[in-house]
C-alpha atoms as a PDB file:
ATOM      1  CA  UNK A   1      37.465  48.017 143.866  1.00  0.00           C
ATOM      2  CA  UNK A   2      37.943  46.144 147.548  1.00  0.00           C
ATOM      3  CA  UNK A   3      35.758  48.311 149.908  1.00  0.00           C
ATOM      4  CA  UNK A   4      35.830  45.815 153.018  1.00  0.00           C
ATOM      5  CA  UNK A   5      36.043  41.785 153.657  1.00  0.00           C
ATOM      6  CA  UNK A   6      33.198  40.725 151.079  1.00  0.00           C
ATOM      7  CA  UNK A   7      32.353  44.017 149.867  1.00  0.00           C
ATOM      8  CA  UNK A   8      34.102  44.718 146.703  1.00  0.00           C
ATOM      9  CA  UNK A   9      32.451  47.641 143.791  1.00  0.00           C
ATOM     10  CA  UNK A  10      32.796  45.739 140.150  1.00  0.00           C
ATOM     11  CA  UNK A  11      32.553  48.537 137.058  1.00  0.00           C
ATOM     12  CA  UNK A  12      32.953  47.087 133.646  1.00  0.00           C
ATOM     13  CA  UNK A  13      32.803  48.964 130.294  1.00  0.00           C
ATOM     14  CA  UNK A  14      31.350  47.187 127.915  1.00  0.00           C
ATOM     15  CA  UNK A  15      32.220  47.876 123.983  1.00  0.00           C
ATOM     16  CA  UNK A  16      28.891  47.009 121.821  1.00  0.00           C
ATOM     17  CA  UNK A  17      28.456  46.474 118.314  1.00  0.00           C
ATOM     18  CA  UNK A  18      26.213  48.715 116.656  1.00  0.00           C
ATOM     19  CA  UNK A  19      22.358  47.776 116.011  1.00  0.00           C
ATOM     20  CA  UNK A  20      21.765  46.047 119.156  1.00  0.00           C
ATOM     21  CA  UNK A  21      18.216  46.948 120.167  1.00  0.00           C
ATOM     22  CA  UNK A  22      16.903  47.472 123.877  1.00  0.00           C
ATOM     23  CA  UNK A  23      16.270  43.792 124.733  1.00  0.00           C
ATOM     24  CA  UNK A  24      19.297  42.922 123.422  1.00  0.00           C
ATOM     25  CA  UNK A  25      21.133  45.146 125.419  1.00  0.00           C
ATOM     26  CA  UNK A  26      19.413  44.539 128.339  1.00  0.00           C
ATOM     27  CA  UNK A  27      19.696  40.993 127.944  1.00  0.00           C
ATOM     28  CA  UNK A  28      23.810  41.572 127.464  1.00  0.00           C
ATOM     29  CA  UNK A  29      23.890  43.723 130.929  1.00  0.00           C
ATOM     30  CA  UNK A  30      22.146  41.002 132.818  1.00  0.00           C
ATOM     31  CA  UNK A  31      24.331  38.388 131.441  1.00  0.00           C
ATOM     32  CA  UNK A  32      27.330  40.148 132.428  1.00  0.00           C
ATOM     33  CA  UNK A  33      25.901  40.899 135.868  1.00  0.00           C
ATOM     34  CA  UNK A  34      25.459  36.938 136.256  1.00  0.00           C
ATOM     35  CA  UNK A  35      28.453  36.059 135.533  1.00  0.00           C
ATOM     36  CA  UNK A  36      29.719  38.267 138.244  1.00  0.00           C
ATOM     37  CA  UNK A  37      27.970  36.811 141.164  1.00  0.00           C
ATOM     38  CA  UNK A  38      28.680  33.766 139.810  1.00  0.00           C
ATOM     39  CA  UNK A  39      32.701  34.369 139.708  1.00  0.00           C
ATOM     40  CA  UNK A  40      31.746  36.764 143.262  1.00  0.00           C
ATOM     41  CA  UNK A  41      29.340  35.103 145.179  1.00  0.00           C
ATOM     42  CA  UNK A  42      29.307  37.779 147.708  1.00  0.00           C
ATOM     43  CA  UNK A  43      28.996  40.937 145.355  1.00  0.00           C
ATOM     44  CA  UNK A  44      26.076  43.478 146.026  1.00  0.00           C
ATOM     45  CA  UNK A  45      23.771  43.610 143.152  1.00  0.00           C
ATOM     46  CA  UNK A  46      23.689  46.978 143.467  1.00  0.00           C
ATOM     47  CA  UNK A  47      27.400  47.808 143.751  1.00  0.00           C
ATOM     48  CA  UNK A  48      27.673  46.349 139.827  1.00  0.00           C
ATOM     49  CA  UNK A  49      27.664  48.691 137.533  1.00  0.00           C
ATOM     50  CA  UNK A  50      28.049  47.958 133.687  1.00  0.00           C
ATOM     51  CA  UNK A  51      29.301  51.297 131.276  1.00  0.00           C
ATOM     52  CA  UNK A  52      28.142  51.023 127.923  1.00  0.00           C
ATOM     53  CA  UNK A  53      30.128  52.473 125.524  1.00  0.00           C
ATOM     54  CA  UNK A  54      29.902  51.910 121.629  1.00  0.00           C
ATOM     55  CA  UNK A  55      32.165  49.841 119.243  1.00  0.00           C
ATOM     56  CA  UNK A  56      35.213  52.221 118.221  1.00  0.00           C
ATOM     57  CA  UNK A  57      36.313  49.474 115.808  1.00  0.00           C
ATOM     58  CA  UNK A  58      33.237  49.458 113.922  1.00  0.00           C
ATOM     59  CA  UNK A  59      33.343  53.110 113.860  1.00  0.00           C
ATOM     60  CA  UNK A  60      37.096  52.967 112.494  1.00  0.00           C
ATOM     61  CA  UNK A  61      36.523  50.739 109.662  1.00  0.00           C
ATOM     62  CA  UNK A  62      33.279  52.730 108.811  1.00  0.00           C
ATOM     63  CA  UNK A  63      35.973  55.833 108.365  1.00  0.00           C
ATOM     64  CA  UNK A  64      38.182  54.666 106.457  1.00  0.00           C
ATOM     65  CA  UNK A  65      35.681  52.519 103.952  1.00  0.00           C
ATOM     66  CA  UNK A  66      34.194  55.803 103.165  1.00  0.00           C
ATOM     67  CA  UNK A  67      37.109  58.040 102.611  1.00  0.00           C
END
């Protein structure tokens, strides 16, 4: 979202696969944020904001491989 010249507010949901554990995770979410400033040199660190949200296709094929 533009706010102002060189002040923009980046959200990005983020599907995961399951059985990530916490440094993993972590480790995804500052990757992402990286690659951010790097494509936004100006961003605010603290105007990035990652949404987690878990893998629907995984949870799909789990359904219908145990019906």
């Amino acid at each position: 979202m533009y706010l102002a010249p060189q002040d923009v507010l980046v959200t990005i949901q983020v599907n995961l696969v399951d059985g990530l554990d916490t440094d993993k995770i972590e480790s995804v979410i500052d990757n992402i944020k990286q690659k951010v400033k790097q494509a936004i040199p100006y961003v605010n660190p603290a105007k990035v904001f990652v949404d987690l949200e878990r893998d629907r296709v995984s949870d799909l094929y789990k359904r219908k491989r145990w019906k």
